[in-house]
ModelCIF file with pLDDT and N, C-alpha, C, O atoms, coordinates in Angstrom:
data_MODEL
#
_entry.id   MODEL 
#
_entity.id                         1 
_entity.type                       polymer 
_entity.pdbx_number_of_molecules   1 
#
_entity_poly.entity_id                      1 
_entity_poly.type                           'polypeptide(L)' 
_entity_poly.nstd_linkage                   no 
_entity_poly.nstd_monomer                   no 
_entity_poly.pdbx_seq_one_letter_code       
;(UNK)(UNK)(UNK)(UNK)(UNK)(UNK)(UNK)(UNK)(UNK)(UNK)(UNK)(UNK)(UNK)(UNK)(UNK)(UNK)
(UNK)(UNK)(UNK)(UNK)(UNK)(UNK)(UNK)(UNK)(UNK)(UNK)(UNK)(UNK)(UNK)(UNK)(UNK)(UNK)
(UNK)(UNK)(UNK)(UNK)(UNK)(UNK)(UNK)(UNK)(UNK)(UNK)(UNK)(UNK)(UNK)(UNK)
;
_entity_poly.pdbx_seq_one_letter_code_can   XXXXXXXXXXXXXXXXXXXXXXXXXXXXXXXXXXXXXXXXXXXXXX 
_entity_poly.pdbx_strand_id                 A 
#
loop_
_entity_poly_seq.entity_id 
_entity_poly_seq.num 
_entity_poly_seq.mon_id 
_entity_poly_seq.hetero 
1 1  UNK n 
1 2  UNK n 
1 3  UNK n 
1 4  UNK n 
1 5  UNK n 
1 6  UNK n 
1 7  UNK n 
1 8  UNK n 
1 9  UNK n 
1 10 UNK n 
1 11 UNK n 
1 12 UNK n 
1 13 UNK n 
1 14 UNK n 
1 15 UNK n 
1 16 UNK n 
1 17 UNK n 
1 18 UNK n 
1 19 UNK n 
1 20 UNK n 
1 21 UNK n 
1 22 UNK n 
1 23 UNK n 
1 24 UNK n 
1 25 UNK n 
1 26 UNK n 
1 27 UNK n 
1 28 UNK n 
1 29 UNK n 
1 30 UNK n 
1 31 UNK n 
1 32 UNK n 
1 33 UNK n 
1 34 UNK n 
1 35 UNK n 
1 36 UNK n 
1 37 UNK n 
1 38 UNK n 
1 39 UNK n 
1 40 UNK n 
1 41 UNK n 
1 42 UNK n 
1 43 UNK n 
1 44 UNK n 
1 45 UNK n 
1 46 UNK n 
#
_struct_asym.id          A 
_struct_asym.entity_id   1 
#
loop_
_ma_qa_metric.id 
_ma_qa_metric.mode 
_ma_qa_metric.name 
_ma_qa_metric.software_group_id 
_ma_qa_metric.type 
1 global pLDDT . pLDDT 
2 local  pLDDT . pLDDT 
#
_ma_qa_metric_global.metric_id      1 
_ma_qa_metric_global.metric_value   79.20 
_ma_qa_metric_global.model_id       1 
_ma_qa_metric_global.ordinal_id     1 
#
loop_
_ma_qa_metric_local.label_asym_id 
_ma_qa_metric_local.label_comp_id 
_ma_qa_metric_local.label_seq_id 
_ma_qa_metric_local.metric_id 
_ma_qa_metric_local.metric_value 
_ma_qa_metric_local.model_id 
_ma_qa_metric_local.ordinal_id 
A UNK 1  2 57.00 1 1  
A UNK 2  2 54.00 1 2  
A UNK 3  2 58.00 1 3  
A UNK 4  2 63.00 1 4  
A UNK 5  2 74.00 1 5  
A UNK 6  2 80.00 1 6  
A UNK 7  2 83.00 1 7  
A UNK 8  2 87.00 1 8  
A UNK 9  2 86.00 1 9  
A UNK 10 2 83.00 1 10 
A UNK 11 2 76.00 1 11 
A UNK 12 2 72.00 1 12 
A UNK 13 2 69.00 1 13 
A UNK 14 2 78.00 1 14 
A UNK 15 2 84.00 1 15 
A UNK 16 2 85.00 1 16 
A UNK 17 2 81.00 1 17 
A UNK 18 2 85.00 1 18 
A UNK 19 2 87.00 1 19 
A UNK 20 2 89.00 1 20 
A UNK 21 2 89.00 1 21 
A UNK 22 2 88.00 1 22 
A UNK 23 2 88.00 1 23 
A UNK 24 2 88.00 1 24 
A UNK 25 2 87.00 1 25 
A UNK 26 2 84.00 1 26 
A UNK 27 2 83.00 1 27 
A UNK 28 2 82.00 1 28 
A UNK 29 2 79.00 1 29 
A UNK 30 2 78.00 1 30 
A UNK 31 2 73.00 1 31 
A UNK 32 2 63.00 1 32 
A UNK 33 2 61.00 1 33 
A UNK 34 2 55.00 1 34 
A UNK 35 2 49.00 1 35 
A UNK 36 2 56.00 1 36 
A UNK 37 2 62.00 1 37 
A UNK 38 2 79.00 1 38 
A UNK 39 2 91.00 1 39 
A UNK 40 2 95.00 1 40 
A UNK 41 2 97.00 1 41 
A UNK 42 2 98.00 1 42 
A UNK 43 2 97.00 1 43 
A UNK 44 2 98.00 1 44 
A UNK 45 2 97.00 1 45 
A UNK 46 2 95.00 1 46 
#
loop_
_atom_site.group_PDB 
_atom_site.id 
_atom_site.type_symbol 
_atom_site.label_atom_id 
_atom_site.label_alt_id 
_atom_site.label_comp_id 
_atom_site.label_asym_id 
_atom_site.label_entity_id 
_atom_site.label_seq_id 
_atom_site.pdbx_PDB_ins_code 
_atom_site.Cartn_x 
_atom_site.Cartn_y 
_atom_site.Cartn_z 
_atom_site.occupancy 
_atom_site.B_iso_or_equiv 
_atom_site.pdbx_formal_charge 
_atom_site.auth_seq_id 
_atom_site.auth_comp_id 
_atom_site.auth_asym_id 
_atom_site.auth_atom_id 
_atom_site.pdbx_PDB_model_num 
ATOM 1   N N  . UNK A 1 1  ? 0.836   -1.187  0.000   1.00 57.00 ? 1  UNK A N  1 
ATOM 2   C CA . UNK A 1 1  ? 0.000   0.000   0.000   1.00 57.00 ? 1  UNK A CA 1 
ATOM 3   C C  . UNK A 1 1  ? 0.881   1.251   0.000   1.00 57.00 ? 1  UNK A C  1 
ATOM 4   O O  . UNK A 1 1  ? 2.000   1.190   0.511   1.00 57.00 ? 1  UNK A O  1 
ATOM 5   N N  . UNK A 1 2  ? 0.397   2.461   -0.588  1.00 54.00 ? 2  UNK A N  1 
ATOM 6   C CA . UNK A 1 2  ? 0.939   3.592   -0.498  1.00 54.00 ? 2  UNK A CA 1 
ATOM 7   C C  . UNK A 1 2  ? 0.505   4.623   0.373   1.00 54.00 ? 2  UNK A C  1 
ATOM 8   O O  . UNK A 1 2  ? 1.198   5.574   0.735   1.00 54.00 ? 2  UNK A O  1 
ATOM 9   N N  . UNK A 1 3  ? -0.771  4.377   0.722   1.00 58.00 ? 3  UNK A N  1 
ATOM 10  C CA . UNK A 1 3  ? -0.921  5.484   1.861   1.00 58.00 ? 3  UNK A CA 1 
ATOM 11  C C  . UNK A 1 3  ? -1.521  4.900   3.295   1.00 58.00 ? 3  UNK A C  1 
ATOM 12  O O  . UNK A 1 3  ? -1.736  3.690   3.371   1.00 58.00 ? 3  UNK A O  1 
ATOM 13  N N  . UNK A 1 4  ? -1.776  5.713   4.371   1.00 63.00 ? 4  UNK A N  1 
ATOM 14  C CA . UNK A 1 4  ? -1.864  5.592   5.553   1.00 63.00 ? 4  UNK A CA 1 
ATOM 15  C C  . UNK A 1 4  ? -3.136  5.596   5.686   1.00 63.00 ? 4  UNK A C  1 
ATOM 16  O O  . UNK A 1 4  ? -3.629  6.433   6.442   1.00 63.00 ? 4  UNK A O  1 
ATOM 17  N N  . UNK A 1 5  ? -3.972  4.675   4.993   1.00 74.00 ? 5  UNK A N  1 
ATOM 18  C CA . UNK A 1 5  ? -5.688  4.890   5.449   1.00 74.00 ? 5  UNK A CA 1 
ATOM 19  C C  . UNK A 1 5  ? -6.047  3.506   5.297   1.00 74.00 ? 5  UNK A C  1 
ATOM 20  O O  . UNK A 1 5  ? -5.651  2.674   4.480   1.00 74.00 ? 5  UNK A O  1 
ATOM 21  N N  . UNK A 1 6  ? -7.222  3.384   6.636   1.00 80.00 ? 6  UNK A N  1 
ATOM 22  C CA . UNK A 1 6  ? -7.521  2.034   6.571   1.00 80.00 ? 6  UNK A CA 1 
ATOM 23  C C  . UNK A 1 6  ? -8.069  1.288   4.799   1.00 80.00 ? 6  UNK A C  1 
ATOM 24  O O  . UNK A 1 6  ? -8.483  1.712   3.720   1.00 80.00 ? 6  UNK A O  1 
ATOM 25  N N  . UNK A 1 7  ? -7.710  -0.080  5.472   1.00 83.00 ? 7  UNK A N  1 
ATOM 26  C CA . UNK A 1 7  ? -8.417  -0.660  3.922   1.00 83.00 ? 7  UNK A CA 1 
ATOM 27  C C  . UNK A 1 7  ? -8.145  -2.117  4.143   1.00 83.00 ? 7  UNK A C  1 
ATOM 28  O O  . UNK A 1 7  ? -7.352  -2.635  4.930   1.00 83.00 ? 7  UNK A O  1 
ATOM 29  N N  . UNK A 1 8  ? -9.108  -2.769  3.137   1.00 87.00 ? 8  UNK A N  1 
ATOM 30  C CA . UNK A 1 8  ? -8.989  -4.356  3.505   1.00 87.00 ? 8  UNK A CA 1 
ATOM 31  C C  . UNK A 1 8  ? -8.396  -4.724  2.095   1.00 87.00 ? 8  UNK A C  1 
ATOM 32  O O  . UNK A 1 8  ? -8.633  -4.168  1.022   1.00 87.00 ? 8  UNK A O  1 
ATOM 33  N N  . UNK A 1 9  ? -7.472  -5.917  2.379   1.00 86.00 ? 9  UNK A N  1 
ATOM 34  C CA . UNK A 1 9  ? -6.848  -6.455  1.091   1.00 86.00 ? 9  UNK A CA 1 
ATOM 35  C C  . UNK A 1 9  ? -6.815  -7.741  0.896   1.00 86.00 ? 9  UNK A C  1 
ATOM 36  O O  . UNK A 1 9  ? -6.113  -8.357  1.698   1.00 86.00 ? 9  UNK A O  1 
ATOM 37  N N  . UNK A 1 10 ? -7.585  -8.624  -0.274  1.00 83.00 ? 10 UNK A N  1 
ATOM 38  C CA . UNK A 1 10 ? -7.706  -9.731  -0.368  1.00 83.00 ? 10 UNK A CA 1 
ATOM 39  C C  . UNK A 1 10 ? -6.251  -10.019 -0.947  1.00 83.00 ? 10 UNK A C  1 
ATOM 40  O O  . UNK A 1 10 ? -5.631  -8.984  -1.192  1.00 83.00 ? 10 UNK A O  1 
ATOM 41  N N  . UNK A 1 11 ? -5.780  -10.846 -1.135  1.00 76.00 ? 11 UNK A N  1 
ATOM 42  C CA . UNK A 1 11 ? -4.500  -11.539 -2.011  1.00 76.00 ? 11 UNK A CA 1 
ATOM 43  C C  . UNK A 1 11 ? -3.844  -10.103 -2.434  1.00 76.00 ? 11 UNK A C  1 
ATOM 44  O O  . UNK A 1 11 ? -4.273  -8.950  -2.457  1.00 76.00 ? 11 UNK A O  1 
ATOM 45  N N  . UNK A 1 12 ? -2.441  -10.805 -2.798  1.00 72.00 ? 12 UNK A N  1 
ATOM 46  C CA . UNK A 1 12 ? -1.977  -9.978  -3.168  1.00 72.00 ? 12 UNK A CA 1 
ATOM 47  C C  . UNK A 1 12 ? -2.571  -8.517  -4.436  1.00 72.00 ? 12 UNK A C  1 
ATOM 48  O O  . UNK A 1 12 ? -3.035  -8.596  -5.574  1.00 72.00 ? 12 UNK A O  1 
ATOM 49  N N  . UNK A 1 13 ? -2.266  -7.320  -3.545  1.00 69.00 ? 13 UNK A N  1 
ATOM 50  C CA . UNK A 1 13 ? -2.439  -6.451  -3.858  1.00 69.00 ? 13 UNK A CA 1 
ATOM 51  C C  . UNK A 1 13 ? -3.965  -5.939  -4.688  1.00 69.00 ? 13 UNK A C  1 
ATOM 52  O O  . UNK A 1 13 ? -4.109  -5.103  -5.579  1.00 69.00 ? 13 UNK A O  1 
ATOM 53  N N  . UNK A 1 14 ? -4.703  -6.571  -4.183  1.00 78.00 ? 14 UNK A N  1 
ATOM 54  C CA . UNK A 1 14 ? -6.294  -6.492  -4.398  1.00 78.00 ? 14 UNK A CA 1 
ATOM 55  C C  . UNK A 1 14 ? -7.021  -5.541  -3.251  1.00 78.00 ? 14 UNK A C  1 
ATOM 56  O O  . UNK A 1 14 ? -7.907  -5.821  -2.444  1.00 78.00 ? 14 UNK A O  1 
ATOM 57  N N  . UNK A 1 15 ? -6.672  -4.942  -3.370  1.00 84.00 ? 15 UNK A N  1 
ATOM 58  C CA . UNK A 1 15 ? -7.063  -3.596  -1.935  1.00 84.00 ? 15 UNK A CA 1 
ATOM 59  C C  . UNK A 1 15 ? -9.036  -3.230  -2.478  1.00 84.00 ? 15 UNK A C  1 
ATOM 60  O O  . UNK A 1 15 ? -9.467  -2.555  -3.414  1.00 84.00 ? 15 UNK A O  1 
ATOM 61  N N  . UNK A 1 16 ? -9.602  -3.836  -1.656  1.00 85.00 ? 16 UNK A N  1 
ATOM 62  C CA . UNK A 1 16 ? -11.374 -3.383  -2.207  1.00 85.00 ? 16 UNK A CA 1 
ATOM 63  C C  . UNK A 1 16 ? -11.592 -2.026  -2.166  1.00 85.00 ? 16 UNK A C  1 
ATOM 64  O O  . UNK A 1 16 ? -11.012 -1.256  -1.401  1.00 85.00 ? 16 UNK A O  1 
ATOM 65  N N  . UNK A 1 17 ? -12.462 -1.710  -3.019  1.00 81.00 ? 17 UNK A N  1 
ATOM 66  C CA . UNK A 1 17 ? -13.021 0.246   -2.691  1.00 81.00 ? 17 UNK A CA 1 
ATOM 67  C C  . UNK A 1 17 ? -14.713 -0.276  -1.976  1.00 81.00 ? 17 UNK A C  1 
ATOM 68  O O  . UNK A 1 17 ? -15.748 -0.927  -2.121  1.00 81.00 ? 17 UNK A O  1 
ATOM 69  N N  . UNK A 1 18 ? -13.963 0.575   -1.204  1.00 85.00 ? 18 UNK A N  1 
ATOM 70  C CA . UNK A 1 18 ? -15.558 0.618   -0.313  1.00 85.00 ? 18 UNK A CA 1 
ATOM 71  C C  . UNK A 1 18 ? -16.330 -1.117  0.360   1.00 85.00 ? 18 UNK A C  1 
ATOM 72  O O  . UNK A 1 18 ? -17.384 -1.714  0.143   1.00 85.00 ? 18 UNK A O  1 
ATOM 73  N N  . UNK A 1 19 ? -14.953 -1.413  1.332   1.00 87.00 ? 19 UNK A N  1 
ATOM 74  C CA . UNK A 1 19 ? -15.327 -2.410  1.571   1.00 87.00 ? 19 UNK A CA 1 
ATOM 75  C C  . UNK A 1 19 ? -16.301 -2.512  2.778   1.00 87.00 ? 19 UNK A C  1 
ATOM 76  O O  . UNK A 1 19 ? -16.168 -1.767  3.749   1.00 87.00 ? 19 UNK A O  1 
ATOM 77  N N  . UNK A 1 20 ? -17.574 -3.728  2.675   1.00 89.00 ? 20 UNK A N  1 
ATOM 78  C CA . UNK A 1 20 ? -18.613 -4.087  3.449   1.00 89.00 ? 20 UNK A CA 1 
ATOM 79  C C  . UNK A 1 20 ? -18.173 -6.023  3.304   1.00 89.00 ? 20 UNK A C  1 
ATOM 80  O O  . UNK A 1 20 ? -17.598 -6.791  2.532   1.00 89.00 ? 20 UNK A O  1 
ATOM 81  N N  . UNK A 1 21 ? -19.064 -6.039  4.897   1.00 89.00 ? 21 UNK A N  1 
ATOM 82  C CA . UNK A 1 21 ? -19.003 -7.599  4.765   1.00 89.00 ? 21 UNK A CA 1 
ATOM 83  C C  . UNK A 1 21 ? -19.413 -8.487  3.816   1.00 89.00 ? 21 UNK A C  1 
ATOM 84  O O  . UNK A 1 21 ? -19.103 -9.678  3.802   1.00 89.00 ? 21 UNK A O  1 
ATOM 85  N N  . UNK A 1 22 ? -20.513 -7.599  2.551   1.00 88.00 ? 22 UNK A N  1 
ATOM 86  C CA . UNK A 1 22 ? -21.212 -8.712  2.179   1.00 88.00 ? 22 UNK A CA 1 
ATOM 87  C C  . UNK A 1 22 ? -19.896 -8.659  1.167   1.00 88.00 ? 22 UNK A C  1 
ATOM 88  O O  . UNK A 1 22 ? -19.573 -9.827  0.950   1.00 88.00 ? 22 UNK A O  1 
ATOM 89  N N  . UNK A 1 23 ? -19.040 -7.767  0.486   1.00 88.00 ? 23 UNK A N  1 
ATOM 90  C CA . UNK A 1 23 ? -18.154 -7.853  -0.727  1.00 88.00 ? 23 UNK A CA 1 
ATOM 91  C C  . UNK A 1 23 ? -16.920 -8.820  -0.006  1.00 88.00 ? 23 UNK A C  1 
ATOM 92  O O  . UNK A 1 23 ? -16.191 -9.614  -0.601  1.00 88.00 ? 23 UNK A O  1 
ATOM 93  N N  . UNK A 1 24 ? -16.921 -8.641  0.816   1.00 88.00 ? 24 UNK A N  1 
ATOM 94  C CA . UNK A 1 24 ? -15.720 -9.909  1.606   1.00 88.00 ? 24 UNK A CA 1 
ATOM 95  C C  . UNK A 1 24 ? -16.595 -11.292 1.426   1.00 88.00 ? 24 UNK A C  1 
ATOM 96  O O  . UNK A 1 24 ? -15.965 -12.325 1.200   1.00 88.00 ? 24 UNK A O  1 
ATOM 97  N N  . UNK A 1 25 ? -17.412 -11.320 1.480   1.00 87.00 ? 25 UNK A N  1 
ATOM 98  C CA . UNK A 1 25 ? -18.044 -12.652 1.961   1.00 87.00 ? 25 UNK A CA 1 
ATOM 99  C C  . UNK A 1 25 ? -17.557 -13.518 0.434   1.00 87.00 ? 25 UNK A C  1 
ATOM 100 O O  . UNK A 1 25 ? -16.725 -14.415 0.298   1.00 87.00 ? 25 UNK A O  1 
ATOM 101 N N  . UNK A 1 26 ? -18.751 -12.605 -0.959  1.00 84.00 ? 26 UNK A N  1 
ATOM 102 C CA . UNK A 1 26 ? -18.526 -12.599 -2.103  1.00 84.00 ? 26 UNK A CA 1 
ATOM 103 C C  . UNK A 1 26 ? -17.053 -13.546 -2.525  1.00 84.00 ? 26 UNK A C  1 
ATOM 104 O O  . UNK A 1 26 ? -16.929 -14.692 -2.959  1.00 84.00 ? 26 UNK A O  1 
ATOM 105 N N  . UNK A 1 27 ? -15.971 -12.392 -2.144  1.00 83.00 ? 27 UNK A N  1 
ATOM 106 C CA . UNK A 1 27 ? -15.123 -12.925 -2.464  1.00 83.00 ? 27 UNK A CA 1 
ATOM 107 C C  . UNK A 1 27 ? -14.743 -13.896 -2.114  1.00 83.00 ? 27 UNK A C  1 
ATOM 108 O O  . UNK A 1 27 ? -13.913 -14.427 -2.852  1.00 83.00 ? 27 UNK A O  1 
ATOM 109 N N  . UNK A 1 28 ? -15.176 -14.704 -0.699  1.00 82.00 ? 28 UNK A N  1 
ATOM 110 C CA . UNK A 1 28 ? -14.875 -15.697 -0.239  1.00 82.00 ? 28 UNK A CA 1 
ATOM 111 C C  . UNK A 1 28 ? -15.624 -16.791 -0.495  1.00 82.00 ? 28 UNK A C  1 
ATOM 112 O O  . UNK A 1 28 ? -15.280 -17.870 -0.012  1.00 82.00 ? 28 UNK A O  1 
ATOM 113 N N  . UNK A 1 29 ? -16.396 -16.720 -1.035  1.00 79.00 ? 29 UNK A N  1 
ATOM 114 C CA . UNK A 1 29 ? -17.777 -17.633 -1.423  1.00 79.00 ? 29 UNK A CA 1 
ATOM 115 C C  . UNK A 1 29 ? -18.880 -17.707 -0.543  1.00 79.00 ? 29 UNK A C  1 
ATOM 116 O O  . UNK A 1 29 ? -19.883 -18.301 -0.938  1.00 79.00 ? 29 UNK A O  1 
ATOM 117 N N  . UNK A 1 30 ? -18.860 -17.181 0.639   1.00 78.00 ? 30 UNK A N  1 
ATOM 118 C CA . UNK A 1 30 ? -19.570 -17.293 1.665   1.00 78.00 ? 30 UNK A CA 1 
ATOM 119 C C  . UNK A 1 30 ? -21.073 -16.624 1.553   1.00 78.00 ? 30 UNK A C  1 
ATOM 120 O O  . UNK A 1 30 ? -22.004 -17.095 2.206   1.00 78.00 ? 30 UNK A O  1 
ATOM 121 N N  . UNK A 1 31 ? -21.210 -15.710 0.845   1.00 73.00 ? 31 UNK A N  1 
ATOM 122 C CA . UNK A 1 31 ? -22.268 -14.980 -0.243  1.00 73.00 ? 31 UNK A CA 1 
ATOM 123 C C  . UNK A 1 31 ? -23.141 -16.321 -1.232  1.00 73.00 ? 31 UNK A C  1 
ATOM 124 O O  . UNK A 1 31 ? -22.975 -16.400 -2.449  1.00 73.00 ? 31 UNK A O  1 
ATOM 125 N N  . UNK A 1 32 ? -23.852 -17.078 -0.627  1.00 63.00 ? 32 UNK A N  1 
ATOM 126 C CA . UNK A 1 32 ? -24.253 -18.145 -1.580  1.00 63.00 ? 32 UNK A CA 1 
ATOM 127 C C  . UNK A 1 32 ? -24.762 -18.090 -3.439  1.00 63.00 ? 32 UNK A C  1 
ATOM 128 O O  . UNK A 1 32 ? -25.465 -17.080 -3.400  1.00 63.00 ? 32 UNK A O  1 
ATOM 129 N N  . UNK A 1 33 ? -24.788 -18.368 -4.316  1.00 61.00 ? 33 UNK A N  1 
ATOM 130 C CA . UNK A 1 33 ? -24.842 -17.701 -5.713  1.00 61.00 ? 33 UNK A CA 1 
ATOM 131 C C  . UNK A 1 33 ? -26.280 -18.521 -5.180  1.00 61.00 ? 33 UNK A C  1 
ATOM 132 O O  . UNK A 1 33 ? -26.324 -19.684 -4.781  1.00 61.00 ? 33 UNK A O  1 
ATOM 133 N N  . UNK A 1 34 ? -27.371 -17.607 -5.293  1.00 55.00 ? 34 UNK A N  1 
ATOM 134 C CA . UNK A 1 34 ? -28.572 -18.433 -5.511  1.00 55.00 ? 34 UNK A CA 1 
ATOM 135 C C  . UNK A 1 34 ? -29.030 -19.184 -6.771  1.00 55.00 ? 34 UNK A C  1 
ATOM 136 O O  . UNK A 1 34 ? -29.559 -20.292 -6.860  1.00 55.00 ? 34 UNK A O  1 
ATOM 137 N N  . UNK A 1 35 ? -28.703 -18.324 -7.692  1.00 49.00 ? 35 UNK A N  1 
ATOM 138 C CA . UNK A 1 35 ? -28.994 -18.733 -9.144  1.00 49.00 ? 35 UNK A CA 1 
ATOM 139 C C  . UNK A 1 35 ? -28.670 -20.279 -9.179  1.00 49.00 ? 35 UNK A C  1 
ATOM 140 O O  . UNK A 1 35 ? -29.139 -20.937 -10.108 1.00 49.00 ? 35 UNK A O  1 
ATOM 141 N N  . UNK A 1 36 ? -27.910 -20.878 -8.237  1.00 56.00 ? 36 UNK A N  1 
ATOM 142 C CA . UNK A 1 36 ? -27.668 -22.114 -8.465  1.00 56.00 ? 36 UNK A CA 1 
ATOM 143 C C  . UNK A 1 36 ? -28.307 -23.014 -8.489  1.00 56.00 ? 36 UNK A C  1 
ATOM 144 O O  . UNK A 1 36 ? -28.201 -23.988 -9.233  1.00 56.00 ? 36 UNK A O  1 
ATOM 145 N N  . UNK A 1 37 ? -29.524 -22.694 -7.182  1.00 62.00 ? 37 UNK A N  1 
ATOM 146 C CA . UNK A 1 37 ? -30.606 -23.492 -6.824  1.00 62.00 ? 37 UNK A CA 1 
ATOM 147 C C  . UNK A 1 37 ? -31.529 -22.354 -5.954  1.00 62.00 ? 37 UNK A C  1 
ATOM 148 O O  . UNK A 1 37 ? -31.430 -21.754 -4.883  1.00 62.00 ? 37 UNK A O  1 
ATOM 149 N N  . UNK A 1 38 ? -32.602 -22.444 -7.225  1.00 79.00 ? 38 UNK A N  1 
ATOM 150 C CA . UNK A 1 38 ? -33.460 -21.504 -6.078  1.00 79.00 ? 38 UNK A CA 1 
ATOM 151 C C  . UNK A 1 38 ? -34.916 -22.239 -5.065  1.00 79.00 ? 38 UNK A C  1 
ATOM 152 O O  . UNK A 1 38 ? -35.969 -21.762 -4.641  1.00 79.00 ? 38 UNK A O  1 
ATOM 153 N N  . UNK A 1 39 ? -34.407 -23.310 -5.014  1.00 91.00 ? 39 UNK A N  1 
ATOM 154 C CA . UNK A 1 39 ? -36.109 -24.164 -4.589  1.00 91.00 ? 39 UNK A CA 1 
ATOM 155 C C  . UNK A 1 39 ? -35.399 -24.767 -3.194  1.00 91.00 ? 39 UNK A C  1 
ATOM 156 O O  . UNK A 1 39 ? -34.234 -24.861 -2.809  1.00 91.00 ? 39 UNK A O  1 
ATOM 157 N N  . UNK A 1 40 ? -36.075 -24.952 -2.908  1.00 95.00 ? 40 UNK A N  1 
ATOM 158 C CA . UNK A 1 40 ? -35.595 -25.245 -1.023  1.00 95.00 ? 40 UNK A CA 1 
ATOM 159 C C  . UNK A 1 40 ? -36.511 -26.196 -0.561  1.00 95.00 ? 40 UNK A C  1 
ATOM 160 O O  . UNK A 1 40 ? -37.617 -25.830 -0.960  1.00 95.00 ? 40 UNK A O  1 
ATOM 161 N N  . UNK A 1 41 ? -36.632 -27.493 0.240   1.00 97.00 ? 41 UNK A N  1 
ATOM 162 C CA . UNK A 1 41 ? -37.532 -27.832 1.208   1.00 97.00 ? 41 UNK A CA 1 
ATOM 163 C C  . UNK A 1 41 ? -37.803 -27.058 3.027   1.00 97.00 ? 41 UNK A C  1 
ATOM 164 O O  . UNK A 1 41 ? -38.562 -27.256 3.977   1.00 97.00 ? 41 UNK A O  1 
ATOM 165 N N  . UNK A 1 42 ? -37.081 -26.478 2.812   1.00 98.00 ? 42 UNK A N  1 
ATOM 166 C CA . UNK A 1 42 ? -37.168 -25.904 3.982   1.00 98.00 ? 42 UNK A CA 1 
ATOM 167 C C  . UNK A 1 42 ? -36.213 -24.675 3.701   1.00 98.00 ? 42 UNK A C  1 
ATOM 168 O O  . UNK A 1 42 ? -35.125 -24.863 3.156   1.00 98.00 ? 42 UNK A O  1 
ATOM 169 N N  . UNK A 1 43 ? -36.680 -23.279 4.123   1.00 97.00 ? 43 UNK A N  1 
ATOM 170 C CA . UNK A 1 43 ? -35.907 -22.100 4.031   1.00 97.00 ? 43 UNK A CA 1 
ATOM 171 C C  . UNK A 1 43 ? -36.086 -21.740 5.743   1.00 97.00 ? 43 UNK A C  1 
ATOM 172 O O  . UNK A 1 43 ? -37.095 -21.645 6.442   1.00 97.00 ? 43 UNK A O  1 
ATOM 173 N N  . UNK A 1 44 ? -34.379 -21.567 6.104   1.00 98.00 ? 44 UNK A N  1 
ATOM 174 C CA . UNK A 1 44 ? -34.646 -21.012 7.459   1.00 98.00 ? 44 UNK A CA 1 
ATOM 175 C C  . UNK A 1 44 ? -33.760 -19.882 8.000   1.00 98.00 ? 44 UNK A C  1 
ATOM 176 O O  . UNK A 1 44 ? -32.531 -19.899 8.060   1.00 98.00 ? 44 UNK A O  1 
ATOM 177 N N  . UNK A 1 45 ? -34.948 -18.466 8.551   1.00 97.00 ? 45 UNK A N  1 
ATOM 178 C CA . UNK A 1 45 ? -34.068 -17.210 8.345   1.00 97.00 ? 45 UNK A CA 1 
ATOM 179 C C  . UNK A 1 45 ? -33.403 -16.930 9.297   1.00 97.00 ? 45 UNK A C  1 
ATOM 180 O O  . UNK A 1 45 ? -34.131 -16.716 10.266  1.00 97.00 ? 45 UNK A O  1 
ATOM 181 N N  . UNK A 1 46 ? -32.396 -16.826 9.508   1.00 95.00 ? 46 UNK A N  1 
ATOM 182 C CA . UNK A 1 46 ? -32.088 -16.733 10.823  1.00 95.00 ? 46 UNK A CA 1 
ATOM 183 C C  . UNK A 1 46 ? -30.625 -17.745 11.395  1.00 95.00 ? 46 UNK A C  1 
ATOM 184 O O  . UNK A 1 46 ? -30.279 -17.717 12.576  1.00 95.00 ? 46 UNK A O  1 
#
C-alpha cells in the first residue's frame, strides 16, 4: 500500500473500494450464488 488509510486487502495487492461484509463474503464464497438453486424444502431465516 501507499498510503496511511484504513483498507482491507484480499491476495496480493487487491485492496477493495468501499469495503462491506457482504463484498468480503462474495469474495470468499460465503455470499451463496442463488442462481444455483433456487427451490428449497425448507428455508430457514435466521
Amino acid at each position: 500500500l501507499t498510503g496511511h488509510e484504513p483498507a482491507v486487502v484480499i491476495g496480493k495487492n487487491q485492496v477493495m473500494e468501499e469495503p462491506t461484509p457482504r463484498k468480503v463474503a462474495q469474495r470468499l464464497g460465503l455470499d451463496l450464488d442463488i442462481c444455483a438453486n433456487r427451490e428449497f424444502d425448507v428455508l430457514i431465516v435466521g
